[in-house]
Protein backbone atom coordinates (compact mmCIF):
# COMPACT_ATOMS: atom_id res chain seq x y z
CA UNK A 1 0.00 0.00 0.00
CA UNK A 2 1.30 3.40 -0.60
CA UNK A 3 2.02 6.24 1.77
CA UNK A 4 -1.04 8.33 -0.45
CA UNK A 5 -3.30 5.49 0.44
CA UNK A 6 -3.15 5.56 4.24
CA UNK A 7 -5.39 8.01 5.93
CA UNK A 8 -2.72 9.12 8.52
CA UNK A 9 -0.35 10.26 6.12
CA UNK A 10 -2.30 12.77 4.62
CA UNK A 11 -0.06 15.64 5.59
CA UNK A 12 3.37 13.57 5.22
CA UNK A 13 4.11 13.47 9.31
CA UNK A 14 6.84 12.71 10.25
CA UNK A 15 5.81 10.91 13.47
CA UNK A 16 1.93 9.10 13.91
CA UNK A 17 0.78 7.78 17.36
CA UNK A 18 -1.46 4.74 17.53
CA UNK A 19 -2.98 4.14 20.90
CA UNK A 20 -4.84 2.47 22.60
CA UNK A 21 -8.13 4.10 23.86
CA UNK A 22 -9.88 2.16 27.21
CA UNK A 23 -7.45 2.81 30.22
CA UNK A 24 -5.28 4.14 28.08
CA UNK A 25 -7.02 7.80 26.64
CA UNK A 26 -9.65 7.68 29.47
CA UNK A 27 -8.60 6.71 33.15
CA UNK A 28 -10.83 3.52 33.60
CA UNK A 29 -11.83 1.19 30.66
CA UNK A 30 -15.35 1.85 29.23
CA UNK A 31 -15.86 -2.40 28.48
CA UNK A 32 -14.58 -3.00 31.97
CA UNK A 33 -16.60 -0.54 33.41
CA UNK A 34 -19.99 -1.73 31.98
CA UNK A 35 -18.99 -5.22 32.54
CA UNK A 36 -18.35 -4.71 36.49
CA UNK A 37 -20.88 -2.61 37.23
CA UNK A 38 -23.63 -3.63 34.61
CA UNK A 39 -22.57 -6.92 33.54
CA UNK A 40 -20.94 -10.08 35.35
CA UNK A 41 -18.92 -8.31 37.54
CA UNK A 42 -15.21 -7.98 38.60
CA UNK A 43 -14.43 -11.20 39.49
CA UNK A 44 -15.48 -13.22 36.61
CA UNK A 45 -14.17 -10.30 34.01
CA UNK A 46 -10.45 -10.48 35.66
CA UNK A 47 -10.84 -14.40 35.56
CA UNK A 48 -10.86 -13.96 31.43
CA UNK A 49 -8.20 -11.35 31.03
CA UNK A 50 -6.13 -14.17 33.25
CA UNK A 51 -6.81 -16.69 31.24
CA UNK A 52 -6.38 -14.69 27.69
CA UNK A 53 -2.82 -14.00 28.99
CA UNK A 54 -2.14 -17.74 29.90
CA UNK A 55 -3.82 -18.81 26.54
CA UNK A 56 -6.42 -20.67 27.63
CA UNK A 57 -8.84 -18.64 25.95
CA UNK A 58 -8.68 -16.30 23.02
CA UNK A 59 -9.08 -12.19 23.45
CA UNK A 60 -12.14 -12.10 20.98
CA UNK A 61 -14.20 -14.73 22.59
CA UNK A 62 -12.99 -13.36 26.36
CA UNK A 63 -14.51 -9.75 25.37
CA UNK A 64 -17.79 -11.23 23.46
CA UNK A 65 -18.15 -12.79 26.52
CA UNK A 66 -17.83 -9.57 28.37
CA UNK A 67 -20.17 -7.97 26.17
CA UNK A 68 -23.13 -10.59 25.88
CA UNK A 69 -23.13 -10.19 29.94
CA UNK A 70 -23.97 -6.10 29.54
CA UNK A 71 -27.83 -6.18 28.36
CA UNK A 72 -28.87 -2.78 28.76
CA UNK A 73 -29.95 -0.63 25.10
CA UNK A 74 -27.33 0.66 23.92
CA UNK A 75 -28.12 4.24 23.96
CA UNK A 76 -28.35 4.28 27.67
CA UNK A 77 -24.87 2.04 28.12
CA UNK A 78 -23.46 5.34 25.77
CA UNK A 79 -25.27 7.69 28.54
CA UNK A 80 -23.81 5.56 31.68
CA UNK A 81 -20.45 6.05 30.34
CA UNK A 82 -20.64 9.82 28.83
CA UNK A 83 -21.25 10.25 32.63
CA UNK A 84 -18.88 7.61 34.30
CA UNK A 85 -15.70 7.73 32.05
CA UNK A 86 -13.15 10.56 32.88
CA UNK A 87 -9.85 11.70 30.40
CA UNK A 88 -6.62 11.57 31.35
CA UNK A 89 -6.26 15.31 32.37
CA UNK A 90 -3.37 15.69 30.30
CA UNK A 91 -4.39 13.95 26.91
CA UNK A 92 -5.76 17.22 25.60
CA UNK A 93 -2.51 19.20 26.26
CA UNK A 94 -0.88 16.41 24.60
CA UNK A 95 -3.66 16.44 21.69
CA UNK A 96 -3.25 19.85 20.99
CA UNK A 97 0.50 19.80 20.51
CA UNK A 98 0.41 17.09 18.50
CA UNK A 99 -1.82 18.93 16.23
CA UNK A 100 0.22 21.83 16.14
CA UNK A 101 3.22 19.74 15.22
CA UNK A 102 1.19 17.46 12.61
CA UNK A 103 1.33 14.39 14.68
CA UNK A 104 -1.78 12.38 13.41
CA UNK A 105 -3.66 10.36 16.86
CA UNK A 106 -5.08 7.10 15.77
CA UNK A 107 -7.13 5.20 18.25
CA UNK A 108 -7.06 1.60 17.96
CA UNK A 109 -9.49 -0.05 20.19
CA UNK A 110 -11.35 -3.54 20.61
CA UNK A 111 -14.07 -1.19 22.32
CA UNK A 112 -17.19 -0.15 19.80
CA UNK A 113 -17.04 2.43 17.35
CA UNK A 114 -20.68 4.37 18.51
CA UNK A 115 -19.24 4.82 22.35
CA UNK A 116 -15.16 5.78 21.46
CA UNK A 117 -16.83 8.39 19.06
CA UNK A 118 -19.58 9.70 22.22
CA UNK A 119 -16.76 9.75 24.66
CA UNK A 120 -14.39 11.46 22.96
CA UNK A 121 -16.87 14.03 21.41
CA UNK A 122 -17.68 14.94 25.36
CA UNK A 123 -14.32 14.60 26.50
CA UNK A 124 -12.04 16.27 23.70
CA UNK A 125 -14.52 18.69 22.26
CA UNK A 126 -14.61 20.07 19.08
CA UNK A 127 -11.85 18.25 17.73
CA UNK A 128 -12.74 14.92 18.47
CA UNK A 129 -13.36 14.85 14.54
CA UNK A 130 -9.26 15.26 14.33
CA UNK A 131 -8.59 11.55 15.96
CA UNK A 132 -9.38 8.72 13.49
CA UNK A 133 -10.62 5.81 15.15
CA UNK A 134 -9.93 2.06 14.22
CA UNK A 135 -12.34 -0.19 15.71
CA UNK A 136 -14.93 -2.62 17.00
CA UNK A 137 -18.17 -2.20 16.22
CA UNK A 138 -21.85 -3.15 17.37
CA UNK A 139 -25.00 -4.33 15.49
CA UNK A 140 -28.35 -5.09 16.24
CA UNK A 141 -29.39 -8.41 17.28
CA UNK A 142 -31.94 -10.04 15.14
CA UNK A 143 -35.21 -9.22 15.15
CA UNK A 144 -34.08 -6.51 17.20
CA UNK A 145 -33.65 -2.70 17.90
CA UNK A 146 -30.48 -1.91 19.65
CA UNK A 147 -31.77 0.56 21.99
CA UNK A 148 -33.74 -2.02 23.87
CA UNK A 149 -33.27 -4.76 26.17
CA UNK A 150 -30.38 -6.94 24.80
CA UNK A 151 -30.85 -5.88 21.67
CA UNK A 152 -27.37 -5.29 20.63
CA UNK A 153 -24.28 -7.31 20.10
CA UNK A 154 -20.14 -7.06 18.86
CA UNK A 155 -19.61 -6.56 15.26
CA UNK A 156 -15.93 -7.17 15.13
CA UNK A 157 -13.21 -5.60 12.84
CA UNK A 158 -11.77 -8.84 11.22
CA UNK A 159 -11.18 -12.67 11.59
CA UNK A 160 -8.13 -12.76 13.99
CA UNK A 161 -8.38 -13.92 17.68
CA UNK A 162 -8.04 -10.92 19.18
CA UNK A 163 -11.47 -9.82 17.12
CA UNK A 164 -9.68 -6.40 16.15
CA UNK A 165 -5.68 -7.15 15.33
CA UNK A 166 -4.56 -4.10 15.89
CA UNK A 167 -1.24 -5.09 13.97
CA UNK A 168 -3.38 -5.19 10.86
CA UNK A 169 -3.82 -1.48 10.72
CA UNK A 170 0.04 -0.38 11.63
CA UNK A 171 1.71 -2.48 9.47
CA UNK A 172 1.44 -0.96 6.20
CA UNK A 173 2.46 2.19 7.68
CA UNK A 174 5.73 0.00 9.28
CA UNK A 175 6.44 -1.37 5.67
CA UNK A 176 6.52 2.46 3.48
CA UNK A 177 10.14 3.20 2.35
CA UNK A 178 12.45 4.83 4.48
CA UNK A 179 12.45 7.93 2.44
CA UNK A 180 8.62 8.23 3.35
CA UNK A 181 7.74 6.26 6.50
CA UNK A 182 7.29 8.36 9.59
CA UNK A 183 8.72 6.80 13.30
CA UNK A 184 5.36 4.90 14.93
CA UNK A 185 4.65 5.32 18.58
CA UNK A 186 2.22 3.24 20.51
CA UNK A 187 0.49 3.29 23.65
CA UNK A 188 -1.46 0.92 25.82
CA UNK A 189 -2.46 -0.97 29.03
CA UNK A 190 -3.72 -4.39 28.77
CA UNK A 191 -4.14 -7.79 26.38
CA UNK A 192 -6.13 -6.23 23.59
CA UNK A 193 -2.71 -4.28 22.91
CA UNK A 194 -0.77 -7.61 22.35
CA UNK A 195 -0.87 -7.71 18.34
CA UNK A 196 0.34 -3.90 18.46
CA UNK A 197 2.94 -4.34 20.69
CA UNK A 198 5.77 -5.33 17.89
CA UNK A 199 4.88 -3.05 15.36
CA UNK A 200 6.10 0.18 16.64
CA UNK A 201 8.99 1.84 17.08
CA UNK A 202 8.37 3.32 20.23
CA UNK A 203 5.87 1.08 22.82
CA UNK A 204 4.05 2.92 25.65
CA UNK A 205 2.81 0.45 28.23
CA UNK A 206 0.71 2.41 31.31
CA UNK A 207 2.92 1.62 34.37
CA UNK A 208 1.11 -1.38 36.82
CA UNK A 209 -0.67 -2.96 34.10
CA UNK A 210 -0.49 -6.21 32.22
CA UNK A 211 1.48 -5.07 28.72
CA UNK A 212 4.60 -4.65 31.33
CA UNK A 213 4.57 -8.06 31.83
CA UNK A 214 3.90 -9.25 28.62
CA UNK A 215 6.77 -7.34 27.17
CA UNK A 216 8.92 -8.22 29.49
CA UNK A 217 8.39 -11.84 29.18
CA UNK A 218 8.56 -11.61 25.40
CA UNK A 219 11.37 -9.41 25.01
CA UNK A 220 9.33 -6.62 23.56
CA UNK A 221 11.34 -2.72 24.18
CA UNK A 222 8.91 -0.45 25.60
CA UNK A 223 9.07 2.59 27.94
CA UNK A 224 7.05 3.18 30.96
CA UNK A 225 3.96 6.06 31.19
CA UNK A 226 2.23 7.01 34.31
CA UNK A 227 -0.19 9.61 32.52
CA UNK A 228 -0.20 11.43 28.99
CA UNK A 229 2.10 14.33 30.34
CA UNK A 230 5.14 11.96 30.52
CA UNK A 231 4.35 10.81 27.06
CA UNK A 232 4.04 13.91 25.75
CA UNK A 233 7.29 14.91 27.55
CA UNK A 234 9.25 11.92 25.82
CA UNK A 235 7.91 12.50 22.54
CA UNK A 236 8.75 15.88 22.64
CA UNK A 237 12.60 15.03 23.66
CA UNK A 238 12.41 12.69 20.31
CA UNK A 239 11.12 15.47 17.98
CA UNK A 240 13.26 17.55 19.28
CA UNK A 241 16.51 15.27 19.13
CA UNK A 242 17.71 15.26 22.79
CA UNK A 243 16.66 11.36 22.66
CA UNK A 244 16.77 8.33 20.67
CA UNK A 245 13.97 6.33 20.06
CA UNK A 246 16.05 3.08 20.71
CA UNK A 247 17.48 4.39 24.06
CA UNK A 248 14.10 5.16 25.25
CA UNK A 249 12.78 1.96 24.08
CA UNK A 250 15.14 0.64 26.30
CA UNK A 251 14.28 1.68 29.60
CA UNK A 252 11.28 0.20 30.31
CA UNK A 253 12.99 -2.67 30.92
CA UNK A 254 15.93 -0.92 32.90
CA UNK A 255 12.46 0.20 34.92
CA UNK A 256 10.61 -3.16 35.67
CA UNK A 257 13.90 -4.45 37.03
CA UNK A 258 14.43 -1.13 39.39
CA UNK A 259 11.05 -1.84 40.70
CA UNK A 260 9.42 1.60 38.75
CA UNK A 261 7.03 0.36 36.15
CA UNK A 262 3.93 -0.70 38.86
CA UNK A 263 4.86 -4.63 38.51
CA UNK A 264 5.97 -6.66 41.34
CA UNK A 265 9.02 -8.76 39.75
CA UNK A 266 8.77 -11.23 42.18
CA UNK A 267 5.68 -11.90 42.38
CA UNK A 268 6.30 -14.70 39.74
CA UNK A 269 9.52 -16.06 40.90
């Protein structure tokens, strides 16, 4: 595919940033959030991201699962989380320099298209528009309207096991020429970000959560973030030369090990 053909490099950037949205964007997960409060509860939710990361059970059918437990219409799960889920307080100070500095945002999400799109409408403002969004989706059950009663159900993106392979959307960016192809950063949080987690050339896993682990067991480089001011921070050390992506792809490792990224590294020994 050529650079003309992917939406993000419209304006020839130089830099894009994929990210994650739930957790990652916004300070709880939306899915989780529905699904512990609305759905099947806490308990039986962390028992599938468990078993996702020990392979005992795919991502896609873990989150359908999730999903088929929330049965409220969907117009009033949009409603409960337009007034549950809160932004990071510094993703819009990090939004707005990005757009100043023609850094395309592009969330990836397993979440649904319909609620990404309320949320960030409520929580960005006017331009919300400005963020593409790569997605999930939901359709009405049969027979059914999806603003009633378990009416609604996933549409998902493609085939894969995860439902949504992120990896899918960044690689064709990661394979342009090097005259043309911009650096890729990445953030996330949890197992939906697995697929993406190779693909860029800069990985941002939220310190305490379960990408740490995953890329340290795998051997994936990533760098720690605590909230979007520290990304923003390192990203504008990288634009403006005073680091390297590989050395900061480096410490998150240097981090787990000097007990900073949120992970207890014994608690598997």
């Amino acid at each position: 595919m050529s650079a003309s053909e992917l939406p993000a490099m419209q304006t020839n950037p130089s830099y894009i940033f994929f990210t994650d949205f739930d957790g990652t964007i916004t300070l709880r997960d939306s899915n989780d959030f529905m699904t512990d409060n609305i759905g099947y509860g806490y308990e039986k939710r962390r028992q599938g991201n468990i078993d996702t990361l020990e392979g005992k059970i795919s991502f896609r059918d873990s989150f359908k699962d999730m999903m088929e437990s929330v049965t409220k219409p969907y117009d009033q799960c949009i409603q409960y989380l337009v007034e549950n889920i809160k932004l990071d307080p510094y993703f819009n100070d990090y939004f707005q320099w990005s757009l100043k500095n023609n850094i395309p945002t592009v969330v990836l999400s397993s979440g649904m298209e319909p609620i990404i799109r309320a949320l960030l409408k409520n929580l960005v403002g006017p331009d919300h528009d400005k963020i593409d969004i790569v997605s999930n989706n939901v359709k009405a059950r049969q027979g059914k309207s999806i603003n009633e009663e378990h009416g609604w159900e996933l549409e998902f993106h493609d085939d894969s096991h995860f439902g949504h392979d992120k990896s899918l959307t960044i690689r064709p960016y990661a394979q342009l020429p090097a005259n043309t192809r911009p650096i890729l950063f990445y953030a996330g949080d949890g197992v939906s970000d697995l697929s993406a987690a190779k693909e860029t050339d800069l990985l941002f896993a939220k310190k305490g959560h379960d990408l740490i682990e995953y890329c340290v067991k795998e051997d994936i480089p990533f760098t720690v973030f605590e909230d979007w001011s520290s990304i923003k921070s390192k990203i504008q050390e990288i634009v403006a030369g005073t680091t390297r992506v590989e050395d900061a792809a480096k410490e998150g490792y240097q981090q787990y090990k000097a007990g900073k990224a949120g992970i207890d590294v014994n608690r598997n020994a």
